[in-house]
C-alpha atoms as a PDB file:
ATOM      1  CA  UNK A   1      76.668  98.719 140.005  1.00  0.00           C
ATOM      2  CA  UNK A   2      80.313  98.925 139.414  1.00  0.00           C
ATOM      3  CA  UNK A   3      80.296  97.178 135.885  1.00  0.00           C
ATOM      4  CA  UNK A   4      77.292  99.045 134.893  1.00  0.00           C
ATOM      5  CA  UNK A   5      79.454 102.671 135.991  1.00  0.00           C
ATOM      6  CA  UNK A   6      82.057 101.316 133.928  1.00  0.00           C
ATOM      7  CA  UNK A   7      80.066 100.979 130.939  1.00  0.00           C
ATOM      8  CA  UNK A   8      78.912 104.177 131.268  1.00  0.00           C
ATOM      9  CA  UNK A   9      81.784 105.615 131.563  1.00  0.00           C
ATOM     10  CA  UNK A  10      83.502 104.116 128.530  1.00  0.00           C
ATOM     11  CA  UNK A  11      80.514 105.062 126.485  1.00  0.00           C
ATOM     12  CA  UNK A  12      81.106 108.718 127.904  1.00  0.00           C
ATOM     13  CA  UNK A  13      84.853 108.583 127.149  1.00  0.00           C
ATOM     14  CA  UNK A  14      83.765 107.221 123.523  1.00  0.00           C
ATOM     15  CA  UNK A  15      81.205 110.300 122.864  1.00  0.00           C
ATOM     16  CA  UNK A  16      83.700 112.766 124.375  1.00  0.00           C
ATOM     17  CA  UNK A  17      86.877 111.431 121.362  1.00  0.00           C
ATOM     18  CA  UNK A  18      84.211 111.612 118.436  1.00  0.00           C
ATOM     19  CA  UNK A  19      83.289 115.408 119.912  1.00  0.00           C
ATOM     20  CA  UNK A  20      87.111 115.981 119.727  1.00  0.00           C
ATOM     21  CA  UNK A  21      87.958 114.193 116.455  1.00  0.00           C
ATOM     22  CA  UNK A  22      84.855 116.627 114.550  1.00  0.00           C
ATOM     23  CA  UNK A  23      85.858 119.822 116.382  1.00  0.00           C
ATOM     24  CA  UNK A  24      89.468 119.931 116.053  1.00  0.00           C
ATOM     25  CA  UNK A  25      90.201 119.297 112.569  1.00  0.00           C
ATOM     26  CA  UNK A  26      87.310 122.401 111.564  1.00  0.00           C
ATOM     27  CA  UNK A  27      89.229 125.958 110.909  1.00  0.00           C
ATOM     28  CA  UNK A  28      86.529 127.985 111.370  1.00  0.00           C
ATOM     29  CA  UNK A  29      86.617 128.042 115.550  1.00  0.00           C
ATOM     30  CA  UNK A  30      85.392 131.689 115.615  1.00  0.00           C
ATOM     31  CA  UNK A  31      84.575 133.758 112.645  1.00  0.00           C
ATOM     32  CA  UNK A  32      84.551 137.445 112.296  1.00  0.00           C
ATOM     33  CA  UNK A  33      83.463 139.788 109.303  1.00  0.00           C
ATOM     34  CA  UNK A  34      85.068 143.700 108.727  1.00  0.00           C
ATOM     35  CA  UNK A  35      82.938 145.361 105.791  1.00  0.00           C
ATOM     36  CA  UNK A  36      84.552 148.658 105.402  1.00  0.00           C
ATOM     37  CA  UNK A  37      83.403 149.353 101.507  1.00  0.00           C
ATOM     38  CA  UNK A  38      83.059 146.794  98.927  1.00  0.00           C
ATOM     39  CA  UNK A  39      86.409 146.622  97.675  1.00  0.00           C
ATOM     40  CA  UNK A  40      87.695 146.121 101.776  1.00  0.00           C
ATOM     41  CA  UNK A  41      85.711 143.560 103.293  1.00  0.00           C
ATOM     42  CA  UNK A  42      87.668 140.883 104.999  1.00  0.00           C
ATOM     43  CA  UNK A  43      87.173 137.886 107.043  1.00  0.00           C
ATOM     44  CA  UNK A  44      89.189 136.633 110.187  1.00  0.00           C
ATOM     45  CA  UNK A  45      88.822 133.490 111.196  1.00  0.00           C
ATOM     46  CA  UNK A  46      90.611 131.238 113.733  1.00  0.00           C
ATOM     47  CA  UNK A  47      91.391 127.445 115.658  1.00  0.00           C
ATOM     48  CA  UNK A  48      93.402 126.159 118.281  1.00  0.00           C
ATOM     49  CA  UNK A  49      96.385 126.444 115.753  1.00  0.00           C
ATOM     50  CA  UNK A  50      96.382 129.561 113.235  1.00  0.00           C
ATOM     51  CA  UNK A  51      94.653 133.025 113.013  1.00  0.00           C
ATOM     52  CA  UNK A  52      93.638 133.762 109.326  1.00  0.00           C
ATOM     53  CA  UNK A  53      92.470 137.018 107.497  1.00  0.00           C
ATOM     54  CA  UNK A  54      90.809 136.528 104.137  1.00  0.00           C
ATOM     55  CA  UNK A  55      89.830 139.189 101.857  1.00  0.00           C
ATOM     56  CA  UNK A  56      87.018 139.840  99.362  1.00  0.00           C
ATOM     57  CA  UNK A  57      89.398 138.693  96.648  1.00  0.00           C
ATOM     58  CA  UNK A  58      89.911 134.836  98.436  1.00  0.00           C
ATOM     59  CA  UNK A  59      93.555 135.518  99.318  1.00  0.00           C
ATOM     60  CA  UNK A  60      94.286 134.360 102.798  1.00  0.00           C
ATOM     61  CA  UNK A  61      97.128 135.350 105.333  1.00  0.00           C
ATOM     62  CA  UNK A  62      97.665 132.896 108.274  1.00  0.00           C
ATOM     63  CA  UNK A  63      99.653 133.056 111.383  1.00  0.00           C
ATOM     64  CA  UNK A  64     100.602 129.666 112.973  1.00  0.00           C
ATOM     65  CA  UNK A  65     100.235 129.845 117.108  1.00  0.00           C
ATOM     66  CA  UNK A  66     104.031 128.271 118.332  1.00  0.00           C
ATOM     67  CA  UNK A  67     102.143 127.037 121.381  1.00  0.00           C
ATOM     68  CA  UNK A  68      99.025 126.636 123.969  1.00  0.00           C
ATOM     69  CA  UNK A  69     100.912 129.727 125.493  1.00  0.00           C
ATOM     70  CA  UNK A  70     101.079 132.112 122.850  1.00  0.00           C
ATOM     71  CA  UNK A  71      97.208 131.673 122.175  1.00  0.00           C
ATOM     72  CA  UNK A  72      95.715 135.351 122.178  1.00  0.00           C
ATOM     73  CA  UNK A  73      93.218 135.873 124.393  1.00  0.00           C
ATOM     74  CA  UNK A  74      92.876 132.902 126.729  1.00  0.00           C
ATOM     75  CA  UNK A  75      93.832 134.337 129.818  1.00  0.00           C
ATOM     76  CA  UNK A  76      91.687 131.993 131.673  1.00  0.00           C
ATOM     77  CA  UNK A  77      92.236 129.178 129.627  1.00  0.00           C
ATOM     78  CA  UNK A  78      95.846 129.974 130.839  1.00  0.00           C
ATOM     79  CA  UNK A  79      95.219 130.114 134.625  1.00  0.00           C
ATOM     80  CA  UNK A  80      93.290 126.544 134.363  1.00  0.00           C
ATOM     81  CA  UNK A  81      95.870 124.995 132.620  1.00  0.00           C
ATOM     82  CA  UNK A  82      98.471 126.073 135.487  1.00  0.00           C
ATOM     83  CA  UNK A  83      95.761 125.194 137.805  1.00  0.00           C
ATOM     84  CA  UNK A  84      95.684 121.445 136.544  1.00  0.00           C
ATOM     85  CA  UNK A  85      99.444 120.830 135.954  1.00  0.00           C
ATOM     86  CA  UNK A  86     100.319 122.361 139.387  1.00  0.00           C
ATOM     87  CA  UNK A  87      97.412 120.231 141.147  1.00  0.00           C
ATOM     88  CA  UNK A  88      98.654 117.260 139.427  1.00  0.00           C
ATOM     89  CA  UNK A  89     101.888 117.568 140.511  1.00  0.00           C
ATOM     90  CA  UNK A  90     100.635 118.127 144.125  1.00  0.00           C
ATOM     91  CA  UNK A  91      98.200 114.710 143.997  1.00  0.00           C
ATOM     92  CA  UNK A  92     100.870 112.660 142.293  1.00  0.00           C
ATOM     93  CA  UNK A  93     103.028 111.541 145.551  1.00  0.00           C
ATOM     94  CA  UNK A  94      99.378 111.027 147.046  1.00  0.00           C
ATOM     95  CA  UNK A  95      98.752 108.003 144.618  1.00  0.00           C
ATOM     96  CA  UNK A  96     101.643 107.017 144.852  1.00  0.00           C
ATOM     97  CA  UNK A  97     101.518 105.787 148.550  1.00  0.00           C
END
C-alpha cells in the first residue's frame, strides 16, 4: 500500500510540473477587449508577470509586476499566501522535534 501511494503520488507531482511548465510561460492569463469606435479598440491582456494594452494598430504597452505583492487584484491570493508562510513558520519547530 505504501509503495503503491508513492507511485501515485510521484505520478501526481509529475502531472502537476507539466500543468505548470504549459501555463506559466502563456501571456494571455486573462484577456479583455474595449471597442470604443473602430479607430479605438484595444486589448488588455495579462500573466503572473506583466499587464499589457494593445491597440488596433498592434502596438503594445506593458507594465512589469516588481513582485507577488504588487499583483492587482489578488487580495485573496494575498491573504493565502500569508496564511501559508505564517503556518509554516508555526509547524516548523513541530518537525523539528
Amino acid at each position: 500500500m505504501s509503495a503503491a501511494l508513492e507511485i501515485v503520488g510521484f505520478l501526481l507531482c509529475l502531472v502537476g510540473w507539466a500543468f505548470i511548465g504549459g501555463t506559466l510561460p502563456h501571456s494571455y492569463w486573462r484577456v479583455s477587449s474595449l471597442h470604443g469606435s473602430v479607430i479605438t479598440a484595444s486589448t488588455l491582456y495579462e500573466n503572473l508577470w506583466k499587464s499589457c494594452a494593445e491597440d488596433s494598430t498592434g502596438v503594445s504597452n506593458c507594465k512589469q509586476f516588481g513582485s507577488l505583492l504588487a499583483l492587482p487584484g489578488n487580495s485573496g491570493l494575498l491573504s493565502l499566501y500569508c496564511l501559508s508562510a505564517c503556518s509554516r513558520i508555526v509547524a516548523r519547530p513541530q518537525v523539528l522535534n
